[in-house]
C-alpha atoms as a PDB file:
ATOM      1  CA  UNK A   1      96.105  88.436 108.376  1.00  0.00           C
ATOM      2  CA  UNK A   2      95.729  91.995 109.814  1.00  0.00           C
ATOM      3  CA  UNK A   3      92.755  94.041 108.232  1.00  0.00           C
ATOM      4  CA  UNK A   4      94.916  96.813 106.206  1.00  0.00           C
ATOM      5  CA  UNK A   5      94.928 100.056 104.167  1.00  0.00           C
ATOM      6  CA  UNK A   6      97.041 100.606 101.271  1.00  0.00           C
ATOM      7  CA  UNK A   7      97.252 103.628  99.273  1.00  0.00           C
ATOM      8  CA  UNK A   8      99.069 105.287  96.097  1.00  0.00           C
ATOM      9  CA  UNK A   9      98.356 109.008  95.614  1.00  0.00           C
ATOM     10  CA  UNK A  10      99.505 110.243  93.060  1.00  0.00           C
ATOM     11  CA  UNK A  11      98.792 114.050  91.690  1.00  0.00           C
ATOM     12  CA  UNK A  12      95.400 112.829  89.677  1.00  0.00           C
ATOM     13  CA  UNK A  13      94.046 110.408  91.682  1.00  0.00           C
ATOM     14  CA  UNK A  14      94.901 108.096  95.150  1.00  0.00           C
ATOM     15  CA  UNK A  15      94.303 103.702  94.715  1.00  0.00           C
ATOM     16  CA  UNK A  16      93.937 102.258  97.984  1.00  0.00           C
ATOM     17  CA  UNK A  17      93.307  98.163  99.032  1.00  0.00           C
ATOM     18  CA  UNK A  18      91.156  97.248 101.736  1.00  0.00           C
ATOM     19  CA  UNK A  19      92.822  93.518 102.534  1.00  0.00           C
ATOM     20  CA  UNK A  20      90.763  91.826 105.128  1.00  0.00           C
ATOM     21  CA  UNK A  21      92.267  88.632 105.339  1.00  0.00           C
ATOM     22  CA  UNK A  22      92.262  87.025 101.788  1.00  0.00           C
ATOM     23  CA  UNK A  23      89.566  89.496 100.343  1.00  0.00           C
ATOM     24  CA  UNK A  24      91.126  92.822  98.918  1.00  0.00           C
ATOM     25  CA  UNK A  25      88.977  95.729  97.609  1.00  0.00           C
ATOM     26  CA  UNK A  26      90.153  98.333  95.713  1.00  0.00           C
ATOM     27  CA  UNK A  27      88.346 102.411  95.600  1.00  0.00           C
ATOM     28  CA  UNK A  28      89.633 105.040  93.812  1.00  0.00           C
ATOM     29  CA  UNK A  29      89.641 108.630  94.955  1.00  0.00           C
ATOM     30  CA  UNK A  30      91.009 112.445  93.763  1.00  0.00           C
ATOM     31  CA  UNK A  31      94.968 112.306  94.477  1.00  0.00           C
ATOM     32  CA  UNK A  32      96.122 113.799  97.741  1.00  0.00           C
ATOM     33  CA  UNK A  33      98.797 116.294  97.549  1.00  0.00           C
ATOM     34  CA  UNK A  34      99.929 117.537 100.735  1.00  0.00           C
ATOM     35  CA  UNK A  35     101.322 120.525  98.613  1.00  0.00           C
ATOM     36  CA  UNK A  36      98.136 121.792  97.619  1.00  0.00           C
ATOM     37  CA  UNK A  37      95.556 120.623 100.259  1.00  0.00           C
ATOM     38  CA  UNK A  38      95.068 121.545 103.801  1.00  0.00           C
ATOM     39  CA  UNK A  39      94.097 118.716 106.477  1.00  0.00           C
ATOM     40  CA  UNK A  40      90.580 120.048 106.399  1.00  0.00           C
ATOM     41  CA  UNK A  41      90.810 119.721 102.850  1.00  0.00           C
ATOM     42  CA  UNK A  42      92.406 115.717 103.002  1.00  0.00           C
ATOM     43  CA  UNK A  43      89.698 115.182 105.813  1.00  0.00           C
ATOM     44  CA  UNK A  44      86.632 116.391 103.743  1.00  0.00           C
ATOM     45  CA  UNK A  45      87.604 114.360 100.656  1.00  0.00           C
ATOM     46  CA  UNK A  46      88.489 111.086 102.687  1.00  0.00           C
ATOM     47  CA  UNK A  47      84.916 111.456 104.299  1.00  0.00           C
ATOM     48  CA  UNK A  48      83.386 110.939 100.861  1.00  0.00           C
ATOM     49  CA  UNK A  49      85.196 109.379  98.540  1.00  0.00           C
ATOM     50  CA  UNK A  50      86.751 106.444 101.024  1.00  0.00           C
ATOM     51  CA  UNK A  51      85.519 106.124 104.245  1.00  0.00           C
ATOM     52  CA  UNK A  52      81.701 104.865 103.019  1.00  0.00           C
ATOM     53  CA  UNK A  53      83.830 102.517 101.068  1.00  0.00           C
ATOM     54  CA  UNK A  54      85.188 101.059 103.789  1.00  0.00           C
ATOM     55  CA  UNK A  55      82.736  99.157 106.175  1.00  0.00           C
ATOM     56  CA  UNK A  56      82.942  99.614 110.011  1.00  0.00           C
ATOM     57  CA  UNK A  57      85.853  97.074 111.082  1.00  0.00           C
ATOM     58  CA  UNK A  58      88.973  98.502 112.717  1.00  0.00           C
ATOM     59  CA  UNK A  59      91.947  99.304 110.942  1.00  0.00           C
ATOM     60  CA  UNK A  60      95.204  97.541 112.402  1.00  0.00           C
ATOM     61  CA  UNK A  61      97.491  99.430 109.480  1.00  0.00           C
ATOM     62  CA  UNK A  62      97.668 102.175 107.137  1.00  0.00           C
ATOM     63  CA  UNK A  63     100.270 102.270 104.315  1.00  0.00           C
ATOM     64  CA  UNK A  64     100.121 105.616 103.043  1.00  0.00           C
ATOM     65  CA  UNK A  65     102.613 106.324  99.543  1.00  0.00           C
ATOM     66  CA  UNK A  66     102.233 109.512  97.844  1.00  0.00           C
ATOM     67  CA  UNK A  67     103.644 112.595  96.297  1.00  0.00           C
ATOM     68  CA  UNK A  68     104.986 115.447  98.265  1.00  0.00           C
ATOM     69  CA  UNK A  69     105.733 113.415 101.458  1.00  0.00           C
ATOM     70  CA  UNK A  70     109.622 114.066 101.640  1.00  0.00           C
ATOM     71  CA  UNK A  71     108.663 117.096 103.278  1.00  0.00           C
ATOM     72  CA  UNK A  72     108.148 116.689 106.950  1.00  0.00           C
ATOM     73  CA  UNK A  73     105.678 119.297 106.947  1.00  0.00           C
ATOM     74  CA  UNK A  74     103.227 117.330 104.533  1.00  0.00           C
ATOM     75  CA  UNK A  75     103.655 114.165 106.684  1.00  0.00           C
ATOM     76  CA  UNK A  76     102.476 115.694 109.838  1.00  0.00           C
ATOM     77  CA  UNK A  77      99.639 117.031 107.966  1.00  0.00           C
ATOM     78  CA  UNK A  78      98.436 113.760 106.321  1.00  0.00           C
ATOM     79  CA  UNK A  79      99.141 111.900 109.445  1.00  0.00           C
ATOM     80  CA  UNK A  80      96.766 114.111 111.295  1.00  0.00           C
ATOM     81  CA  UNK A  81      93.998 113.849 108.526  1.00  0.00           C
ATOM     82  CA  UNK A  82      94.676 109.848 108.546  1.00  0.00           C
ATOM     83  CA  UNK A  83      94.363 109.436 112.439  1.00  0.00           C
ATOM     84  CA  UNK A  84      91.072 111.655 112.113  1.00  0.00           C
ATOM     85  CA  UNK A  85      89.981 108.238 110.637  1.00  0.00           C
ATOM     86  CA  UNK A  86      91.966 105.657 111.511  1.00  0.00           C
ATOM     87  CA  UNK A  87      92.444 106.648 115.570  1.00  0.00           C
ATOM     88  CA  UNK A  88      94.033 103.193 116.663  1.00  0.00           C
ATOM     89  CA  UNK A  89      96.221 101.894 113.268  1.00  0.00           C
ATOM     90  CA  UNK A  90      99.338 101.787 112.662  1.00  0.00           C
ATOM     91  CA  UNK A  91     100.280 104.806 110.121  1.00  0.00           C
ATOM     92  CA  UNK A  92     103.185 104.569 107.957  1.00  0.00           C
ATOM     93  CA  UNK A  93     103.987 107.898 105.358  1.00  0.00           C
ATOM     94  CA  UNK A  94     106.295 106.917 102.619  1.00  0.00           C
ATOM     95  CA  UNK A  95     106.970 108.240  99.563  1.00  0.00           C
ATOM     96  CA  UNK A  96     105.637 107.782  95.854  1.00  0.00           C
ATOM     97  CA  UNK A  97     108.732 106.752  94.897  1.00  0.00           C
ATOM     98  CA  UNK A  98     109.253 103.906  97.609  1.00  0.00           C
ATOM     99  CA  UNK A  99     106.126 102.802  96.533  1.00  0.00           C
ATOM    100  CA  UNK A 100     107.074 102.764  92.966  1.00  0.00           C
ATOM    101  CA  UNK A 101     110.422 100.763  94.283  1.00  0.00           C
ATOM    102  CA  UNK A 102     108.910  98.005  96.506  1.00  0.00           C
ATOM    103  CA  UNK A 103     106.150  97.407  93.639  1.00  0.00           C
ATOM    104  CA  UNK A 104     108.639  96.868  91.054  1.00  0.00           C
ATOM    105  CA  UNK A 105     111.566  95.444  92.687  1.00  0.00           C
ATOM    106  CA  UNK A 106     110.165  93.668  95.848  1.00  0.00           C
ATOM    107  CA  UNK A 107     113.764  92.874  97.981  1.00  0.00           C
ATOM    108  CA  UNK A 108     115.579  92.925  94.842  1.00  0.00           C
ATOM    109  CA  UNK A 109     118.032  95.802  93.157  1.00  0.00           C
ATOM    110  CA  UNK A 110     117.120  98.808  90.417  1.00  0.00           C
ATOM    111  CA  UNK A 111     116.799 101.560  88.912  1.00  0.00           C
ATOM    112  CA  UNK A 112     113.258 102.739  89.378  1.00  0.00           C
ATOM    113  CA  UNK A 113     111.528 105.278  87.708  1.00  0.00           C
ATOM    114  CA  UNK A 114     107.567 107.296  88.023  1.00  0.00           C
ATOM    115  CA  UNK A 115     106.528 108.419  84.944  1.00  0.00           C
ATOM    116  CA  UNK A 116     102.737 109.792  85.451  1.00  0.00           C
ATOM    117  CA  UNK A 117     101.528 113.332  86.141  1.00  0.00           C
ATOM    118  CA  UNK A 118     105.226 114.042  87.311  1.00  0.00           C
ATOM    119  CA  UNK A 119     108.097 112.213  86.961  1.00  0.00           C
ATOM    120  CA  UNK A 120     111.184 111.045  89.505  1.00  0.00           C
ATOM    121  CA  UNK A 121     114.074 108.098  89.633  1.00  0.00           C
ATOM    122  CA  UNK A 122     115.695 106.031  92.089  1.00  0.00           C
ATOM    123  CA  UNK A 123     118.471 103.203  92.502  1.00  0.00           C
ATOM    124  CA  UNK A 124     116.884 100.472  95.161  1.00  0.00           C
ATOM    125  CA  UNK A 125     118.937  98.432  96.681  1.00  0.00           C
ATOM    126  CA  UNK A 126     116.490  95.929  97.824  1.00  0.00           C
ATOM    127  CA  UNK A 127     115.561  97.378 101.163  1.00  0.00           C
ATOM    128  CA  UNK A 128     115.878 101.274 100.685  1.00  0.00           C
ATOM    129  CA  UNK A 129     116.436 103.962  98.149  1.00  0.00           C
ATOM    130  CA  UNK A 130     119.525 104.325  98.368  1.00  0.00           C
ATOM    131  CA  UNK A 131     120.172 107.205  95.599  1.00  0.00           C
ATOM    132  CA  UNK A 132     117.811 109.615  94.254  1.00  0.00           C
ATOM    133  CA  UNK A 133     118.051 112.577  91.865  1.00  0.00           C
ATOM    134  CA  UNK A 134     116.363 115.606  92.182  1.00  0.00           C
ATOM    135  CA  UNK A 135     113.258 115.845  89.972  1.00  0.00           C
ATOM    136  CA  UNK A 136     112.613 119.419  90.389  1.00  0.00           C
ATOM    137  CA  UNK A 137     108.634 119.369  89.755  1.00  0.00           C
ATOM    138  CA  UNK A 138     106.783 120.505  86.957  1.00  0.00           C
ATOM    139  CA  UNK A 139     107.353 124.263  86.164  1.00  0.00           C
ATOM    140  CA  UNK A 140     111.855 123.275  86.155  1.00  0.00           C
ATOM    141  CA  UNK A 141     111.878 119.969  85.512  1.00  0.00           C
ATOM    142  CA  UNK A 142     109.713 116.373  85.416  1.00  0.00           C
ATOM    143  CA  UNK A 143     111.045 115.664  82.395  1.00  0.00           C
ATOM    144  CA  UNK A 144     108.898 112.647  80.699  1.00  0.00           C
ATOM    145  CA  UNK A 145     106.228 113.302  82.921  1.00  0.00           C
ATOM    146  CA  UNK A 146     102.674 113.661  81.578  1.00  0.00           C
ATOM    147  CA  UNK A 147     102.863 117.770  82.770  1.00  0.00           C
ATOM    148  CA  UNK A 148     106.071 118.356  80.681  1.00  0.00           C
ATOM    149  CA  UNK A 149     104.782 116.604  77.688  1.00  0.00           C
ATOM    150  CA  UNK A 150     101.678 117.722  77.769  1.00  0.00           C
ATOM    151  CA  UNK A 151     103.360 121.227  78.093  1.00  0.00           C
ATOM    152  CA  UNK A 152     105.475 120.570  74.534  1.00  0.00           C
ATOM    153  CA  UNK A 153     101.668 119.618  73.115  1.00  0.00           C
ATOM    154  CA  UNK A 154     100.322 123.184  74.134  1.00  0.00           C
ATOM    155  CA  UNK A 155     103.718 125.005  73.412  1.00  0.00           C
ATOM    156  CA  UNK A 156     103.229 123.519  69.913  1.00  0.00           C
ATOM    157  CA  UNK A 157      99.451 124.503  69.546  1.00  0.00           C
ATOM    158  CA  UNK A 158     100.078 128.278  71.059  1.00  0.00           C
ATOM    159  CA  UNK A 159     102.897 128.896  68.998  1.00  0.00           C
ATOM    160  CA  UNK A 160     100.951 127.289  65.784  1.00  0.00           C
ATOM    161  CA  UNK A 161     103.695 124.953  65.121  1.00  0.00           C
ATOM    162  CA  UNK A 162     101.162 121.973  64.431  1.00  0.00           C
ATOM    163  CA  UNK A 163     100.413 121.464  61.152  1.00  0.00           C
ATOM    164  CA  UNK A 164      97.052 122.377  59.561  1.00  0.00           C
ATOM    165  CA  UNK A 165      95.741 118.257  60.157  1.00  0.00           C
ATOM    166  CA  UNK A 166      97.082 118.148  63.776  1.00  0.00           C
ATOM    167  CA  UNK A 167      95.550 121.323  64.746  1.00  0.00           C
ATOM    168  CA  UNK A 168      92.341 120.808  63.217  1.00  0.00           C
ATOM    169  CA  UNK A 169      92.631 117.056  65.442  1.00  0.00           C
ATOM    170  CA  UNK A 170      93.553 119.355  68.571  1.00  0.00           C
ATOM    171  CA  UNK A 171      90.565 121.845  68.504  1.00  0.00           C
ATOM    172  CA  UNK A 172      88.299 118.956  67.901  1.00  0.00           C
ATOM    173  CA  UNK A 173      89.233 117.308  70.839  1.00  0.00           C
ATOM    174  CA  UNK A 174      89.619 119.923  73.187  1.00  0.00           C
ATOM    175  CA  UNK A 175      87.300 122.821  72.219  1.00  0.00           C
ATOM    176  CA  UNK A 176      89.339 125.176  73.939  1.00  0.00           C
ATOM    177  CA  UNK A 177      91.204 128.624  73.182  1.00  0.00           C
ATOM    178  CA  UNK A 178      94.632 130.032  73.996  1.00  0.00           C
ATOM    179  CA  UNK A 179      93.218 132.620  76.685  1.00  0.00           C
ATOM    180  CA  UNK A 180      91.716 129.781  77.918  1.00  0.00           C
ATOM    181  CA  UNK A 181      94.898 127.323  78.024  1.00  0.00           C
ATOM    182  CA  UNK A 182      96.953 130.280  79.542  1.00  0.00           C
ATOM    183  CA  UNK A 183      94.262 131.383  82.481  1.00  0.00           C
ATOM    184  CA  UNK A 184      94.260 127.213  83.307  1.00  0.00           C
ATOM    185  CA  UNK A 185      98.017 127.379  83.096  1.00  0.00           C
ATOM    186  CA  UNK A 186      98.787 130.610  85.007  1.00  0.00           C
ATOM    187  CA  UNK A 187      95.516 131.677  87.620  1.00  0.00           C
ATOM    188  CA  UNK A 188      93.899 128.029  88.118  1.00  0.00           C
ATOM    189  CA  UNK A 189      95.190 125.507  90.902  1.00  0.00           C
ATOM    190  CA  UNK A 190      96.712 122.210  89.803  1.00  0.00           C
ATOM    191  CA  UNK A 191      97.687 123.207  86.568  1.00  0.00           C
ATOM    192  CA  UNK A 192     100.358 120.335  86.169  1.00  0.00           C
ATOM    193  CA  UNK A 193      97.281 118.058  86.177  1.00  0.00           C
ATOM    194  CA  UNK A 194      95.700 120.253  83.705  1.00  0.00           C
ATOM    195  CA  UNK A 195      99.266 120.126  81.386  1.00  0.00           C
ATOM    196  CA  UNK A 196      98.973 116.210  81.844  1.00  0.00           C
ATOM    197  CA  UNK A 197      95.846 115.867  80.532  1.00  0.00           C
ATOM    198  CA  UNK A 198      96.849 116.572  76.924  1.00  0.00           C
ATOM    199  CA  UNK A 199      98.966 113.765  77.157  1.00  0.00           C
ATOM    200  CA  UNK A 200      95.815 112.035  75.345  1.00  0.00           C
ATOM    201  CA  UNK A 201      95.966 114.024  72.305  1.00  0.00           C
ATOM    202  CA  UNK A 202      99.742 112.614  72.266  1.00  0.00           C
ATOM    203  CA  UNK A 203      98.468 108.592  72.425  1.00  0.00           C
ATOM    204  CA  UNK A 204      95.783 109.050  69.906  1.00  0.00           C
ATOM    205  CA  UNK A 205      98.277 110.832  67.369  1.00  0.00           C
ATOM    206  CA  UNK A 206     101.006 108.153  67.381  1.00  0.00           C
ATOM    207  CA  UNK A 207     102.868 108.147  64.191  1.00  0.00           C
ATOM    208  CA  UNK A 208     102.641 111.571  63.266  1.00  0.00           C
ATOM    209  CA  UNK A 209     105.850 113.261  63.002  1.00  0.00           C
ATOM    210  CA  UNK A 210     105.332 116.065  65.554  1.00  0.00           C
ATOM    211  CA  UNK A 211     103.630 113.736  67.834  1.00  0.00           C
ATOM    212  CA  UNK A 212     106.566 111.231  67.771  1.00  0.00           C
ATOM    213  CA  UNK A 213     108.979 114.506  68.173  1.00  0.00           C
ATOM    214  CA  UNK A 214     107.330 115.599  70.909  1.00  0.00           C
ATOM    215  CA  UNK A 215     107.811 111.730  72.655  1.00  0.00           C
ATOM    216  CA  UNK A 216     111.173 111.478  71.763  1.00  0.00           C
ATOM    217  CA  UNK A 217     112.359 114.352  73.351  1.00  0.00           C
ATOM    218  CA  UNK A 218     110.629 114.521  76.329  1.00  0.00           C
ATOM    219  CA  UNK A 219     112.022 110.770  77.017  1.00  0.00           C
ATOM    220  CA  UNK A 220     115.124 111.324  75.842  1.00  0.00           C
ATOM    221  CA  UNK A 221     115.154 114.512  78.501  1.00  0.00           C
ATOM    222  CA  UNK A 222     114.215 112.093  81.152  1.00  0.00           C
ATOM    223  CA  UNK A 223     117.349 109.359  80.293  1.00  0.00           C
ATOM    224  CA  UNK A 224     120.118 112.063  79.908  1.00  0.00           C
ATOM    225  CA  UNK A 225     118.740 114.050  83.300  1.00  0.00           C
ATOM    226  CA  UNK A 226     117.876 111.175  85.459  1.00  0.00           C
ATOM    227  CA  UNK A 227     118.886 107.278  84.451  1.00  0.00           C
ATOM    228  CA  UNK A 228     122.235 108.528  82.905  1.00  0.00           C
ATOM    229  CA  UNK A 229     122.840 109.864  86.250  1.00  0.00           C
ATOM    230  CA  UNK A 230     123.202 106.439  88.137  1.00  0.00           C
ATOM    231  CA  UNK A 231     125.857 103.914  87.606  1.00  0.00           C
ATOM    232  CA  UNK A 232     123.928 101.340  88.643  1.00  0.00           C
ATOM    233  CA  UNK A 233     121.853 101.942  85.815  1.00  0.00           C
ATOM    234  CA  UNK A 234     124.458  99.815  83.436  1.00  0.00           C
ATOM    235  CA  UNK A 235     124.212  97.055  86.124  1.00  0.00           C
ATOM    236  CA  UNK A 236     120.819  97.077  86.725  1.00  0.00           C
ATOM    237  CA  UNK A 237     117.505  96.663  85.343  1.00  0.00           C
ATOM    238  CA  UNK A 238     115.279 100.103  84.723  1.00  0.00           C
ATOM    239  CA  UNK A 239     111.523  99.665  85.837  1.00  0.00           C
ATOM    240  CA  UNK A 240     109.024 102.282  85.273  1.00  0.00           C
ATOM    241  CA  UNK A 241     106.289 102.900  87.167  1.00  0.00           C
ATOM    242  CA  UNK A 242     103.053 105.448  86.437  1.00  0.00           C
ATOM    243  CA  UNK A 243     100.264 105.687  83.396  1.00  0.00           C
ATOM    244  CA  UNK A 244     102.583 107.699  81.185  1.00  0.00           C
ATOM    245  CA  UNK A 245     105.137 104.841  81.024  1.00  0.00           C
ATOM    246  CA  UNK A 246     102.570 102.068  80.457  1.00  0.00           C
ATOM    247  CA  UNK A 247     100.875 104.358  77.473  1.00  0.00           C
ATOM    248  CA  UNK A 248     104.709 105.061  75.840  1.00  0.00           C
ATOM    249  CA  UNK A 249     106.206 101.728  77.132  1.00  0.00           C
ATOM    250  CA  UNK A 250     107.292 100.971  73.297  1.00  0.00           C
ATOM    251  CA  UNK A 251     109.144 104.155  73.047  1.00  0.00           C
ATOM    252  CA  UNK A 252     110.869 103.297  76.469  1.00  0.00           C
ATOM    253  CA  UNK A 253     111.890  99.698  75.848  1.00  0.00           C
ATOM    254  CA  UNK A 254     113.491 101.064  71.886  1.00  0.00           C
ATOM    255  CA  UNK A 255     115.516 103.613  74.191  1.00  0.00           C
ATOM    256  CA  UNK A 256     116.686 101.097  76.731  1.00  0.00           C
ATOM    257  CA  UNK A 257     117.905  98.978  73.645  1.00  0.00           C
ATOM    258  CA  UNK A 258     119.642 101.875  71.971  1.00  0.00           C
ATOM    259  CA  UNK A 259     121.357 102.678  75.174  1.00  0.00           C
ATOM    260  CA  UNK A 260     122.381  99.589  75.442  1.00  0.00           C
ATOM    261  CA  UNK A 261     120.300  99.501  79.336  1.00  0.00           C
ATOM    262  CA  UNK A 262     118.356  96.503  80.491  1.00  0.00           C
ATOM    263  CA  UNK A 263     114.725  96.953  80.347  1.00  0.00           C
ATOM    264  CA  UNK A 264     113.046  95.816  83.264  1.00  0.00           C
ATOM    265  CA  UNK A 265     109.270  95.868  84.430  1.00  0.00           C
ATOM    266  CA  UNK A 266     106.310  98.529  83.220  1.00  0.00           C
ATOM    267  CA  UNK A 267     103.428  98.677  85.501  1.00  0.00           C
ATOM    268  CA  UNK A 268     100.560 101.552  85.284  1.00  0.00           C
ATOM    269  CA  UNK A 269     100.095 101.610  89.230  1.00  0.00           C
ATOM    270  CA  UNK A 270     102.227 100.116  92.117  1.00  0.00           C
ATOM    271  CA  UNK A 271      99.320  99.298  93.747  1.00  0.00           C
ATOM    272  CA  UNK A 272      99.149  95.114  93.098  1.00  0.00           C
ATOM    273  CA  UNK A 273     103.310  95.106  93.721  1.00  0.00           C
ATOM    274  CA  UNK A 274     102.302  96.888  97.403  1.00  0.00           C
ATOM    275  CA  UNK A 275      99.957  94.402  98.205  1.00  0.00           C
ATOM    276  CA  UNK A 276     102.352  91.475  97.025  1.00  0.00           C
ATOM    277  CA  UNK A 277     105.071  93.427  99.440  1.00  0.00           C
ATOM    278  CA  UNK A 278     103.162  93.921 102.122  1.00  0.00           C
ATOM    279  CA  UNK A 279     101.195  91.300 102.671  1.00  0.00           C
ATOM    280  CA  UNK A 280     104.094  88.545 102.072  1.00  0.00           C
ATOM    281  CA  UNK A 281     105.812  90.378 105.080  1.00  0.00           C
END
């Protein structure tokens, strides 16, 4: 077996697996996103947070999936930061999404979709996305992603629509202040991160009216926008991929039911699907 890199970026953080024959390791870093980083940037964190990690054999392959990397632009600027490193592997770009496809369906068909920091969907066919709907990104769209619900939990807190118990739970937790929330939102980089974290104060709140409000509808957003938009989605199973679907995969599987949809596969990461893909190529 060739010694290989594997990574999933997402917006929060990037999971890569060293596999060096039977032995895989596994390092966690910051996310990359090619939208928001330069190559210096991508080159400076790599130095780091991975390459230390990685001992001093040669790479034969890197498997790069991430966010952002429809856009040619972003490619060529993560494939220069990779080949800083990695002068004499084989470097392969693919999207988030593929990753979130291969991991969950291997060679077989369905819908696939990311629910994490952002959110997007996909019908597989068992070799290639074949159909994808736009998912816009977090200031017009993501729905069911941890950066639009977490936007409904500070919409709620600004506009002092929590009730006297939930808001005494949220300033507790977050010792913050509405100037505060809006500079993050509007003047600091990254901000959909920042939006996703209060998808916490959601988990620990489950059962609470406004809390379970706040779930349905940002779920219910993503089926109606996305899932309802494939056929194949009668046909096939639904898999979801990404942290916020593992936390909420109750609320997903009732929906499914409801819709009368076949629920398929939750996973937090793609990353152990990758290495079952790639390495039983």
């Amino acid at each position: 077996m060739s010694i290989q890199l594997i990574a999933d970026s997402g917006s929060t953080k990037c999971e890569w697996c060293l596999i060096d024959d039977k032995k895989k390791k596994i390092i966690i870093t910051k996310g990359i996103s090619p939208y928001f980083t330069t190559t210096e940037e991508i080159i400076q964190l790599l130095s780091t947070e991975l390459i230390p990690y990685l001992g001093k054999k040669e790479m034969e392959a890197v498997h790069f999936y991430g966010t952002g990397l429809s856009n040619l632009n972003n490619i060529a600027k993560l494939k220069k930061a990779l080949k800083h490193f990695f002068k004499k592997a084989k470097i392969q770009i693919n999207t988030d999404l593929l990753a979130a496809a291969r991991a969950a369906c291997n060679n077989e068909k369905g819908v696939v979709c990311i629910l994490g920091t952002g959110s997007n969907s996909c019908f597989y066919n068992g070799k290639t996305i074949a159909k994808n709907h736009a998912s816009l990104g977090y200031i017009l769209g993501d729905e069911g992603s941890g950066a639009y619900l977490g936007k409904a939990v500070v919409r709620y807190y600004l506009y002092n629509t929590f009730d006297e118990d939930l808001r005494a739970r949220f300033d507790a937790k977050f010792v913050t202040t509405p100037h505060e929330i809006i500079e993050k939102v509007y003047t600091e980089p990254m901000a959909n991160r920042y939006l996703a974290s209060f998808t916490a104060f959601l988990a620990e709140n489950r059962g609470h009216y406004m809390v379970e409000n706040i779930l349905e509808d940002g779920f219910s957003e993503f089926f109606y926008h996305h899932i309802y938009k494939y056929r194949e989605s009668w046909t096939n199973p639904i898999h979801f991929v990404g942290g916020v679907a593992n936390v909420f995969s109750d609320i997903l599987k009732e929906m499914c039911g409801s819709f009368e949809l076949e629920f398929g596969t939750v996973s937090a990461s793609p990353i152990k699907g990758l290495i079952k893909y790639h390495t039983s190529k």
